[in-house]
N, C-alpha and C. Protein backbone atom coordinates (compact mmCIF):
# COMPACT_ATOMS: atom_id res chain seq x y z
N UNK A 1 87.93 115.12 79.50
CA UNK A 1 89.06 114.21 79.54
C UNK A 1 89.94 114.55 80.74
N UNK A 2 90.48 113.75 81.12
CA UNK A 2 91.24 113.66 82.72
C UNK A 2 92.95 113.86 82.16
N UNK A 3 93.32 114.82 82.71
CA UNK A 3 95.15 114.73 82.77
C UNK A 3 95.57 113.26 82.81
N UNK A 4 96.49 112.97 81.82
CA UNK A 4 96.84 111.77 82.00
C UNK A 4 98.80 112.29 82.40
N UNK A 5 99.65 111.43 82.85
CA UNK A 5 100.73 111.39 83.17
C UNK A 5 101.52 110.13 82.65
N UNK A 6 102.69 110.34 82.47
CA UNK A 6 103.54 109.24 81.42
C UNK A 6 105.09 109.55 82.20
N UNK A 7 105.84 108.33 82.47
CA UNK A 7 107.06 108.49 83.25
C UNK A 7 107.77 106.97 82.88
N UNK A 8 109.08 107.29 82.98
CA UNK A 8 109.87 106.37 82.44
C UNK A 8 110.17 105.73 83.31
N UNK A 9 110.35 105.75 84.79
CA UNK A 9 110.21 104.81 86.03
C UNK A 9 110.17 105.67 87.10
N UNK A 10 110.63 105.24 88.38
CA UNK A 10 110.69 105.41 89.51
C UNK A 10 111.71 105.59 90.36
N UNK A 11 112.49 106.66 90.82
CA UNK A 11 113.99 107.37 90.90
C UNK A 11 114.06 106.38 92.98
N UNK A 12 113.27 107.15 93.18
CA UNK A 12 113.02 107.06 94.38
C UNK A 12 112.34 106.81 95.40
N UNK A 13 111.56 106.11 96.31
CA UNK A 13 110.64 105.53 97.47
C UNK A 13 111.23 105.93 98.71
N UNK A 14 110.33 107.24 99.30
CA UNK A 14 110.82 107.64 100.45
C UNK A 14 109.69 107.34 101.39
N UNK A 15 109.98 106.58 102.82
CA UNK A 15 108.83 106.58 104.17
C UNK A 15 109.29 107.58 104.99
N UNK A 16 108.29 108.32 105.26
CA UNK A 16 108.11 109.26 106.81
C UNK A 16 107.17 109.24 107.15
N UNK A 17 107.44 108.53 108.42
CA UNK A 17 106.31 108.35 109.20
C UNK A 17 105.31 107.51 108.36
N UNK A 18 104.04 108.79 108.40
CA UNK A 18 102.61 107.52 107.97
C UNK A 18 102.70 108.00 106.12
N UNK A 19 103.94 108.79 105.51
CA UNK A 19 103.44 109.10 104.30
C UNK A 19 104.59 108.57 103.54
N UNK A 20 103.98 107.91 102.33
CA UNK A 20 105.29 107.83 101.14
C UNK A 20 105.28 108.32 100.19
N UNK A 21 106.53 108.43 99.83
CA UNK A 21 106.46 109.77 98.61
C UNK A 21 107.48 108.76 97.49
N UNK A 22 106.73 109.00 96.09
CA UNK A 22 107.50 108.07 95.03
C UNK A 22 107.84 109.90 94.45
N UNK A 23 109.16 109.10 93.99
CA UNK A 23 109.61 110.10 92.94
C UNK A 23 109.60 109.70 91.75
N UNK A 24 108.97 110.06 90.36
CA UNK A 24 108.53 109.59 89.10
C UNK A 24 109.99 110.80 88.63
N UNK A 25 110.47 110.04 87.95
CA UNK A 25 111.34 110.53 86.58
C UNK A 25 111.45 110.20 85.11
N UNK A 26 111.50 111.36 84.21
CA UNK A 26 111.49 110.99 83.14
C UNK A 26 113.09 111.06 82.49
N UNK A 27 113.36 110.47 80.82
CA UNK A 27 114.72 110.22 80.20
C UNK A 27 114.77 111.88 79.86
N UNK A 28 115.94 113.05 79.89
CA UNK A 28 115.72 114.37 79.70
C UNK A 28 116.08 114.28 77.99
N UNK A 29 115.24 115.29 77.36
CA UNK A 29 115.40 115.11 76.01
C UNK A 29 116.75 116.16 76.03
N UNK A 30 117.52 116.86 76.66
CA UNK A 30 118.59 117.45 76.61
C UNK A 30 119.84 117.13 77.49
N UNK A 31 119.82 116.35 78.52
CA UNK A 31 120.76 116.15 79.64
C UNK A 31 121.40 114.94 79.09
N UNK A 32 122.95 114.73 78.99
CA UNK A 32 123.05 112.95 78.68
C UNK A 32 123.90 113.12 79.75
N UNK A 33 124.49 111.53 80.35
CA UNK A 33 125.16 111.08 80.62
C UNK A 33 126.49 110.80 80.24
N UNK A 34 127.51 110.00 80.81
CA UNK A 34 128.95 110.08 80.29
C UNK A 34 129.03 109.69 78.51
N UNK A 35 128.06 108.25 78.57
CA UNK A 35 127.85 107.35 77.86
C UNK A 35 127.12 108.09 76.94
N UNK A 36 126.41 109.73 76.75
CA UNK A 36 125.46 109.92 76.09
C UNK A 36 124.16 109.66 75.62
N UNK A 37 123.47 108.92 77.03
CA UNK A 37 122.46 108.23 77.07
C UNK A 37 122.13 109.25 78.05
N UNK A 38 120.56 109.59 77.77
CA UNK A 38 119.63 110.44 78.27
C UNK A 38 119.89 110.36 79.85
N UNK A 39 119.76 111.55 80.41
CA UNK A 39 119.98 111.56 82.31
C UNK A 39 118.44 110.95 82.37
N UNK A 40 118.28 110.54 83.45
CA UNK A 40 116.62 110.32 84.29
C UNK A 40 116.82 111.59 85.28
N UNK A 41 116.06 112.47 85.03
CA UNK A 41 115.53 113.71 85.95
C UNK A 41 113.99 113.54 86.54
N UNK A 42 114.32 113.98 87.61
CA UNK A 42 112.87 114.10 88.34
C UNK A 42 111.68 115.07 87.62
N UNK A 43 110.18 114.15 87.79
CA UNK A 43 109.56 115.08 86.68
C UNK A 43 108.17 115.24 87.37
N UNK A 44 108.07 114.28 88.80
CA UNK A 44 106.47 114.49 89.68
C UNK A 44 106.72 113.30 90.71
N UNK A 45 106.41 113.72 91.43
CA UNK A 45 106.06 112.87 93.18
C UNK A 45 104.69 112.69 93.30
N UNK A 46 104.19 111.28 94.03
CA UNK A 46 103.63 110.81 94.39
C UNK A 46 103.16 111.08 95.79
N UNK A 47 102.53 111.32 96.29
CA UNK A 47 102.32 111.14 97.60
C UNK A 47 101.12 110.50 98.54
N UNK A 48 101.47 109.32 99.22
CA UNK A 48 100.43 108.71 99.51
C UNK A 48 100.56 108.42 100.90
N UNK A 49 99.65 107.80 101.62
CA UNK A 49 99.68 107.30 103.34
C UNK A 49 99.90 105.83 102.69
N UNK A 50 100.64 105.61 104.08
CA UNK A 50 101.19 104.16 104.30
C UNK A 50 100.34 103.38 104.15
N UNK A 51 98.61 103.28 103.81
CA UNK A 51 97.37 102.31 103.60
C UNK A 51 97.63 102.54 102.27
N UNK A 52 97.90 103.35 101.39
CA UNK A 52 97.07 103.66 100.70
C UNK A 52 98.39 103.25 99.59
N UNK A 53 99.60 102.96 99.76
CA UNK A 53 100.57 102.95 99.24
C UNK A 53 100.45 101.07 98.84
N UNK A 54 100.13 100.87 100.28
CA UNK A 54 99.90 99.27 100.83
C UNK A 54 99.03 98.96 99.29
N UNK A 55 97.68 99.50 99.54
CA UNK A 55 96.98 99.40 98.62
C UNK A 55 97.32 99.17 97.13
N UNK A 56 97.75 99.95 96.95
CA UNK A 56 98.69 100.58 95.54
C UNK A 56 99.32 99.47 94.79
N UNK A 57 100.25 99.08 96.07
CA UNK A 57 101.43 98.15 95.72
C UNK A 57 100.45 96.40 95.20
N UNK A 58 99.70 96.21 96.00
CA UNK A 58 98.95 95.08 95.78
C UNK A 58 98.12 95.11 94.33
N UNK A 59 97.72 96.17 93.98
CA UNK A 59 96.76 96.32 93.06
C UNK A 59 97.96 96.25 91.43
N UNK A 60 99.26 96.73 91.25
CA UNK A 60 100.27 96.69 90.93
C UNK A 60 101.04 95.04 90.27
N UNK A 61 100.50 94.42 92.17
CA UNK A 61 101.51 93.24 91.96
C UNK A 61 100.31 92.09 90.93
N UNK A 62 98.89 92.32 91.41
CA UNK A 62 97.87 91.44 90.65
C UNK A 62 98.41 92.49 88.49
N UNK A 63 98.21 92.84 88.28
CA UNK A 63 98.38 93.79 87.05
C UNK A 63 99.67 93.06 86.56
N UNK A 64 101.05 93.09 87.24
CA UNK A 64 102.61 92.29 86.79
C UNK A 64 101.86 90.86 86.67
N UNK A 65 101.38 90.58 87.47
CA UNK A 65 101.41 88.52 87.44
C UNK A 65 100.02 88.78 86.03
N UNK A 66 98.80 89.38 85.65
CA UNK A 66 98.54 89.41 84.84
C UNK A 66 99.21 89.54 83.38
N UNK A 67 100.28 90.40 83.27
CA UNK A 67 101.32 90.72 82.26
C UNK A 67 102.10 89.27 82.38
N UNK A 68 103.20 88.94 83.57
CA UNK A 68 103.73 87.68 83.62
C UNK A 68 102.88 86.49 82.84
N UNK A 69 101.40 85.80 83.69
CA UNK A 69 99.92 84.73 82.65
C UNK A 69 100.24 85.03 81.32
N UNK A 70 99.75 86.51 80.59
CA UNK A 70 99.78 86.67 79.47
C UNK A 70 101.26 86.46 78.36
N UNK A 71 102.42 86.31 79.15
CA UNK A 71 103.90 86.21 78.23
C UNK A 71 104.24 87.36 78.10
N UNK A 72 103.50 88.65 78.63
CA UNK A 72 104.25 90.12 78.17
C UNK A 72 105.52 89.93 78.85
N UNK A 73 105.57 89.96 80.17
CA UNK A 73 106.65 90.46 80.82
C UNK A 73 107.41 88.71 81.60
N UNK A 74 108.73 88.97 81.23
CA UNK A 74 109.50 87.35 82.01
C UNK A 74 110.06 87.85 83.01
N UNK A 75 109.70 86.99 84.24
CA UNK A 75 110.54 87.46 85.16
C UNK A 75 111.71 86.70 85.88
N UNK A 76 112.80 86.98 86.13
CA UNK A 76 114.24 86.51 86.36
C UNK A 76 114.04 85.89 87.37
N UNK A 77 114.54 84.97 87.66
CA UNK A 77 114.75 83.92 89.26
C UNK A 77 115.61 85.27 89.58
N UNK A 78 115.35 85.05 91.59
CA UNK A 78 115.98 86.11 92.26
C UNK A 78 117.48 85.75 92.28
N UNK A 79 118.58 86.63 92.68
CA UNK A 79 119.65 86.21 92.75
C UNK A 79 119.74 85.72 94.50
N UNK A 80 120.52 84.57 94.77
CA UNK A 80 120.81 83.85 95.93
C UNK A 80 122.33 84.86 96.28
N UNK A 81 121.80 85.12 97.47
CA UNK A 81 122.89 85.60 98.23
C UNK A 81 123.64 85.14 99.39
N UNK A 82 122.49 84.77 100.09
CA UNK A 82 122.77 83.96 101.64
C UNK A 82 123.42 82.57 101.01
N UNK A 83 123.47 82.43 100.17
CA UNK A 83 124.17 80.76 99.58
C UNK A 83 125.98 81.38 99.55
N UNK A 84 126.25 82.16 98.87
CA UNK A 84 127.21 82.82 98.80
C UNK A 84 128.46 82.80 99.60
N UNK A 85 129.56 82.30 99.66
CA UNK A 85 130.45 82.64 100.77
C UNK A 85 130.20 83.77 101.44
N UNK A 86 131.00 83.93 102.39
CA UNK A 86 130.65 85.14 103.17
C UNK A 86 131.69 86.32 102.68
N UNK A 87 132.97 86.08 102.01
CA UNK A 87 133.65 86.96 101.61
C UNK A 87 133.04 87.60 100.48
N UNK A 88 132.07 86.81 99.19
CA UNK A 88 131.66 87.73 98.21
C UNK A 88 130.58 88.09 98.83
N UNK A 89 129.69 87.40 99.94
CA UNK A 89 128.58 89.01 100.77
C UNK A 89 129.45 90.03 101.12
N UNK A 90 130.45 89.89 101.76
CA UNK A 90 130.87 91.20 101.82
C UNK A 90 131.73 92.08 100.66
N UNK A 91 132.11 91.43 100.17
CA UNK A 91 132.61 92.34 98.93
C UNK A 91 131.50 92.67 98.14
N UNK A 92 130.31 92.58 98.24
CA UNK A 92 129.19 93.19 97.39
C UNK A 92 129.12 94.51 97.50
N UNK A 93 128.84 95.71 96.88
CA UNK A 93 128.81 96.83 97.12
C UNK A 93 127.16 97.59 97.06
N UNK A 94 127.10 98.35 97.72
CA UNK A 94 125.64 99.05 97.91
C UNK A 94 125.32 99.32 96.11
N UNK A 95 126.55 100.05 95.87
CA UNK A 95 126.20 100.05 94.40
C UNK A 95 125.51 99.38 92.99
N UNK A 96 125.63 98.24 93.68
CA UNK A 96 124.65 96.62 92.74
C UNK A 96 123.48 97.01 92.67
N UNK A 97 122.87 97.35 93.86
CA UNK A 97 121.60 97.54 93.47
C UNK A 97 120.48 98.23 92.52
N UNK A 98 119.34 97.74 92.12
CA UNK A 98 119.05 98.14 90.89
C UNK A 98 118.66 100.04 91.65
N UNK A 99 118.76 100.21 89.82
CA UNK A 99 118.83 102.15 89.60
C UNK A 99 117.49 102.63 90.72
N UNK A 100 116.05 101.37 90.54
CA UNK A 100 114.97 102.21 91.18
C UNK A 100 114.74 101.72 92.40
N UNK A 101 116.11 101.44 93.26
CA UNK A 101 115.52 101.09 94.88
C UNK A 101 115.94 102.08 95.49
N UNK A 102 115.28 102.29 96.34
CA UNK A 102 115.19 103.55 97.09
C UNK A 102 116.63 102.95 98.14
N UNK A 103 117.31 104.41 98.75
CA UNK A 103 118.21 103.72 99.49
C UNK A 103 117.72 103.99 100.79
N UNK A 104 116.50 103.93 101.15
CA UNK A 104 115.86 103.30 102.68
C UNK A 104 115.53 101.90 102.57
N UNK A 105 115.92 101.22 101.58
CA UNK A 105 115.27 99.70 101.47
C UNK A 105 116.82 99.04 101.32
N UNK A 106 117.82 99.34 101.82
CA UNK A 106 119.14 99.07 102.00
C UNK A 106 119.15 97.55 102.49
């Protein structure tokens, strides 16, 4: 039997150069937050070349639109931004963004 691995999402997506490195984190069964809701701590990295990540990601996106066909998973219309006045683009804060985007994808 093969090591299997189990993670509650994805903290972080770092590029250098030709390699990317995912950071996998799990919910800590001892750490909480303000709210008392489990911290996400880092628990294993990924590391792949920029083909192979490419790869990854495609093989990923066919697997979601399979889940999406089947009714598992709904997915949200994107939010419109460029429609937006230009004062609430700029009053948007870096902070909006969701918990698992890496902040090189700014």
């Amino acid at each position: 039997m093969h090591p299997e691995l189990y993670t509650d999402g994805i903290e972080e997506i770092t590029v250098s150069g030709t390699i990317v490195r995912v950071d996998l984190v799990s919910l800590s069964p001892t750490e909480r937050d303000a709210n008392n809701a489990p911290k996400r701590v880092f628990s294993q990295r990924l590391i792949f070349s920029v083909e192979s990540f490419a790869n990854s990601i495609d093989v990923m996106q066919k697997a979601l639109q399979g889940l999406v066909d089947a009714g598992v998973v709904r997915r949200n219309p994107p939010v419109e931004v460029q429609n937006a006045p230009s004062g609430a683009r700029d009053a948007m804060s870096p902070n909006t963004r969701p918990v698992n985007v890496s902040s090189n994808f700014r």
